[in-house]
Protein backbone atom coordinates (compact mmCIF):
# COMPACT_ATOMS: atom_id res chain seq x y z
CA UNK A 1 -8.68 24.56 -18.26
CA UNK A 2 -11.26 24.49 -20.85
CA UNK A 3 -14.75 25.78 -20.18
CA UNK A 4 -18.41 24.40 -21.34
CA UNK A 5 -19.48 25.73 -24.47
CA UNK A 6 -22.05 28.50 -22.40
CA UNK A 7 -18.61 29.58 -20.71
CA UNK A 8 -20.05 33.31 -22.17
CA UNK A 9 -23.07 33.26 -19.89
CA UNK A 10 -23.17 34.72 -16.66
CA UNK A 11 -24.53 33.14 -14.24
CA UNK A 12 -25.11 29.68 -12.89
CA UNK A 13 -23.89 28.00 -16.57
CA UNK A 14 -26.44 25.47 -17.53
CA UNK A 15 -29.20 26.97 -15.12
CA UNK A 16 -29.57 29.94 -17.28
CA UNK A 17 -30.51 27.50 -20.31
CA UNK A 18 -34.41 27.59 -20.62
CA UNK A 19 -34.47 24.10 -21.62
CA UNK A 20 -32.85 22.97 -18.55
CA UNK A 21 -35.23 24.91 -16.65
CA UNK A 22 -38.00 23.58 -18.11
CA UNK A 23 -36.75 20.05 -18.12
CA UNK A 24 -36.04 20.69 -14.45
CA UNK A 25 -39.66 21.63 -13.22
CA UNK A 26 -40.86 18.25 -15.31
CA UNK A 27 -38.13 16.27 -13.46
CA UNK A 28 -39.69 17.81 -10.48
CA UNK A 29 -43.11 17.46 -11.14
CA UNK A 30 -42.59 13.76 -12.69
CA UNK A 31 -40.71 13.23 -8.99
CA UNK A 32 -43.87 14.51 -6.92
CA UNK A 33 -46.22 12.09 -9.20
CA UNK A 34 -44.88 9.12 -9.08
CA UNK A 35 -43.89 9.12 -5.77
CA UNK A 36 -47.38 8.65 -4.77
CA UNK A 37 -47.66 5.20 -6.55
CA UNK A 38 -47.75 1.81 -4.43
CA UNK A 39 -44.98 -0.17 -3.57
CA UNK A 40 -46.00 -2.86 -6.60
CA UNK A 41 -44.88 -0.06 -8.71
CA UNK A 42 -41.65 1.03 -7.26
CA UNK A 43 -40.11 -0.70 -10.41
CA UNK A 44 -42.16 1.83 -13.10
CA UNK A 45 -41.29 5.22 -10.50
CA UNK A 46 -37.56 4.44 -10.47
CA UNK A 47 -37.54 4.18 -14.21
CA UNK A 48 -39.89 7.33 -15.06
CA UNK A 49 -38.33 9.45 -12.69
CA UNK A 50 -35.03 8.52 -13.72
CA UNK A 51 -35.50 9.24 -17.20
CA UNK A 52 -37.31 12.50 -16.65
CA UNK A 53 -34.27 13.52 -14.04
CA UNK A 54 -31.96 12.16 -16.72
CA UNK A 55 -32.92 14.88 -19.11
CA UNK A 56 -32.00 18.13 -17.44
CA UNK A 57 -28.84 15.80 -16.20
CA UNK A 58 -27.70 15.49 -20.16
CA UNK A 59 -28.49 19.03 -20.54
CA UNK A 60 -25.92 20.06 -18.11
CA UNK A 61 -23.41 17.69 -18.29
CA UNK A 62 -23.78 17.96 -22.36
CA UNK A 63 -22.91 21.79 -21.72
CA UNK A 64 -20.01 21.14 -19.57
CA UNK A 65 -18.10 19.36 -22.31
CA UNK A 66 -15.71 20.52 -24.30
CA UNK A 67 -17.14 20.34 -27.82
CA UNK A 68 -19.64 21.58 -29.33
CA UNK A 69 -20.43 18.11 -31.54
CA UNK A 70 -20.30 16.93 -27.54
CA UNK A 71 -22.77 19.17 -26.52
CA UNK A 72 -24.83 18.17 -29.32
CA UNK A 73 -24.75 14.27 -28.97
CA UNK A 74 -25.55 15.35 -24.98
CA UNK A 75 -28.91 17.11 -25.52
CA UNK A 76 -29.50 13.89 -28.40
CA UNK A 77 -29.41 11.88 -25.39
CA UNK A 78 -31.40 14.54 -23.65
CA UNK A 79 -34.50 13.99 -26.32
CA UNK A 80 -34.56 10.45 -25.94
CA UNK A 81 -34.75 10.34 -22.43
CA UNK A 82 -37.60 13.00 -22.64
CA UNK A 83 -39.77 10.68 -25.31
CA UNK A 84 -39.17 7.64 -22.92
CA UNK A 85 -40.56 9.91 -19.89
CA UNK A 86 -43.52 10.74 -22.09
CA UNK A 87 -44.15 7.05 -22.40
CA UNK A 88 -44.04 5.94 -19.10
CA UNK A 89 -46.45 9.02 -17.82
CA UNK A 90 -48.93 7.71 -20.73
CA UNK A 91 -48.58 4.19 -19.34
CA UNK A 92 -49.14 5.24 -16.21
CA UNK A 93 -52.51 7.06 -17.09
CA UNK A 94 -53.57 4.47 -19.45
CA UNK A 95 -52.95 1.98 -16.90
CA UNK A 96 -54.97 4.22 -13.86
CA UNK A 97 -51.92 4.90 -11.74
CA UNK A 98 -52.35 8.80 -12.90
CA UNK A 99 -54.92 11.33 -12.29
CA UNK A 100 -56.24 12.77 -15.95
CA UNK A 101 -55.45 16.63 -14.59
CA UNK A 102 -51.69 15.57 -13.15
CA UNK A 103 -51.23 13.59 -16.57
CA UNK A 104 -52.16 16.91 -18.45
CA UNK A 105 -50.64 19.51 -16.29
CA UNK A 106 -47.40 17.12 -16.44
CA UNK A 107 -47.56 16.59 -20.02
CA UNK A 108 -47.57 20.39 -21.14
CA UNK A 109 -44.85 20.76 -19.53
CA UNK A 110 -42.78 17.51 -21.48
CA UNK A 111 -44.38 19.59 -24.68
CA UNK A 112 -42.36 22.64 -23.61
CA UNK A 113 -39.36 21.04 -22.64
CA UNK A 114 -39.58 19.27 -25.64
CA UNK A 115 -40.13 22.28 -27.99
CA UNK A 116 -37.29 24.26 -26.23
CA UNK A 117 -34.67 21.23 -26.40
CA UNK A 118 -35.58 20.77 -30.01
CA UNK A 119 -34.78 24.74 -30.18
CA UNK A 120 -31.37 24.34 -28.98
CA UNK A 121 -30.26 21.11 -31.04
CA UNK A 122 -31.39 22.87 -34.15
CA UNK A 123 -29.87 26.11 -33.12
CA UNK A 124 -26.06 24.49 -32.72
CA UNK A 125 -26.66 22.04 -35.13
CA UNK A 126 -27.05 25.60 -37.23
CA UNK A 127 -23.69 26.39 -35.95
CA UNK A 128 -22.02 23.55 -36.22
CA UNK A 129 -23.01 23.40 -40.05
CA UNK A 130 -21.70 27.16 -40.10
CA UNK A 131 -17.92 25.90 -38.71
CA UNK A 132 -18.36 26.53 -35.30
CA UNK A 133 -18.51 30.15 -35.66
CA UNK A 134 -21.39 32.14 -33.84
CA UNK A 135 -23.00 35.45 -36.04
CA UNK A 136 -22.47 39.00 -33.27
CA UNK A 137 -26.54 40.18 -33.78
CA UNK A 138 -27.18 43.81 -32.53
CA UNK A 139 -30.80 45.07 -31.57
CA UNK A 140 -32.47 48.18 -30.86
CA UNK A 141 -36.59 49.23 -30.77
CA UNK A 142 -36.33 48.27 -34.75
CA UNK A 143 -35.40 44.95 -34.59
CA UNK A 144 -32.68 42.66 -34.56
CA UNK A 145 -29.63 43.28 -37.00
CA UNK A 146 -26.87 40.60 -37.74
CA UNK A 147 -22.99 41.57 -37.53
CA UNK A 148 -20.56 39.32 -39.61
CA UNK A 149 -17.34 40.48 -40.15
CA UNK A 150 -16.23 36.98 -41.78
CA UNK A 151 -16.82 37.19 -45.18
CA UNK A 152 -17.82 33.54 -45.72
CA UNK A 153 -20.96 33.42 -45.68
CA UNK A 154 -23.15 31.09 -43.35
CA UNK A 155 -24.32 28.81 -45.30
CA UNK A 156 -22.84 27.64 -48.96
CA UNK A 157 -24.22 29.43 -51.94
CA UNK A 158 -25.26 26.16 -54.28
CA UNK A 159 -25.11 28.20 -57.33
CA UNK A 160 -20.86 28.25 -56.82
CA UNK A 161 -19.21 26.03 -59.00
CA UNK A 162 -15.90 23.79 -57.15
């Protein structure tokens, strides 16, 4: 059986990834908004909370695949769904159907996801480009020291001739 590509991390698996935590509170807290709106509207909360549940949802199943060019294409799908939350909570306070505060509180916290989601793609999109192979780093009160043994190095030198 093949395991998700956070197979290494103890734990709960995708629960330990901060941007499925943080995509996870805005799912939560786009859940508690909307569900205050009037009936009329029942067509704009299905679709806003079921993009902003849809991003911690990609997260997690993206991590449960098998690939990491999977896992990628996943938390792709992840972004978009987060940039068509942030539209529909701006709709909804341009259109009056969302306190100023909630609409602020709520979107800090699509910044953050946002910021840490963007983190991850361009972290394994870095390690894709690098062959799939994943740098050991060592630390101590000095810093943070990287541990290669493969010679190749990370990324191609362009002053190499083929």
């Amino acid at each position: 059986m093949t395991e998700g590509q956070g197979s290494g991390v103890k734990g709960r698996g995708y629960q330990q990834l901060l941007a499925w935590q943080r995509s996870h509170q805005l799912a939560l807290a786009v859940f508690r908004a909307t569900r205050r709106l009037a009936r009329t509207e029942g067509w704009l909360r299905s679709q806003c909370a079921r993009s902003a549940v849809s991003v911690a949802a990609n997260i997690a199943e993206g991590y449960s695949r098998g690939t990491l060019k999977e896992y990628i294409r996943f938390l792709d799908i992840a972004r978009g769904s987060l940039a068509e939350t942030e539209y529909h909570l701006l709709f909804m306070h341009d259109a009056g159907l969302l306190e100023a505060d909630e609409f602020h509180e709520i979107d800090q916290l699509v910044f953050e996801a946002g910021n840490v989601l963007f983190g991850l793609i361009r972290s394994l999109r870095a390690k894709e480009r690098a062959g799939g192979r994943e740098p050991r780093r060592i630390g101590d009160e000095h810093g943070e020291y990287l541990i290669d043994p493969d010679p190749r190095p990370l990324t191609p030198d362009p002053l190499e001739t083929k």
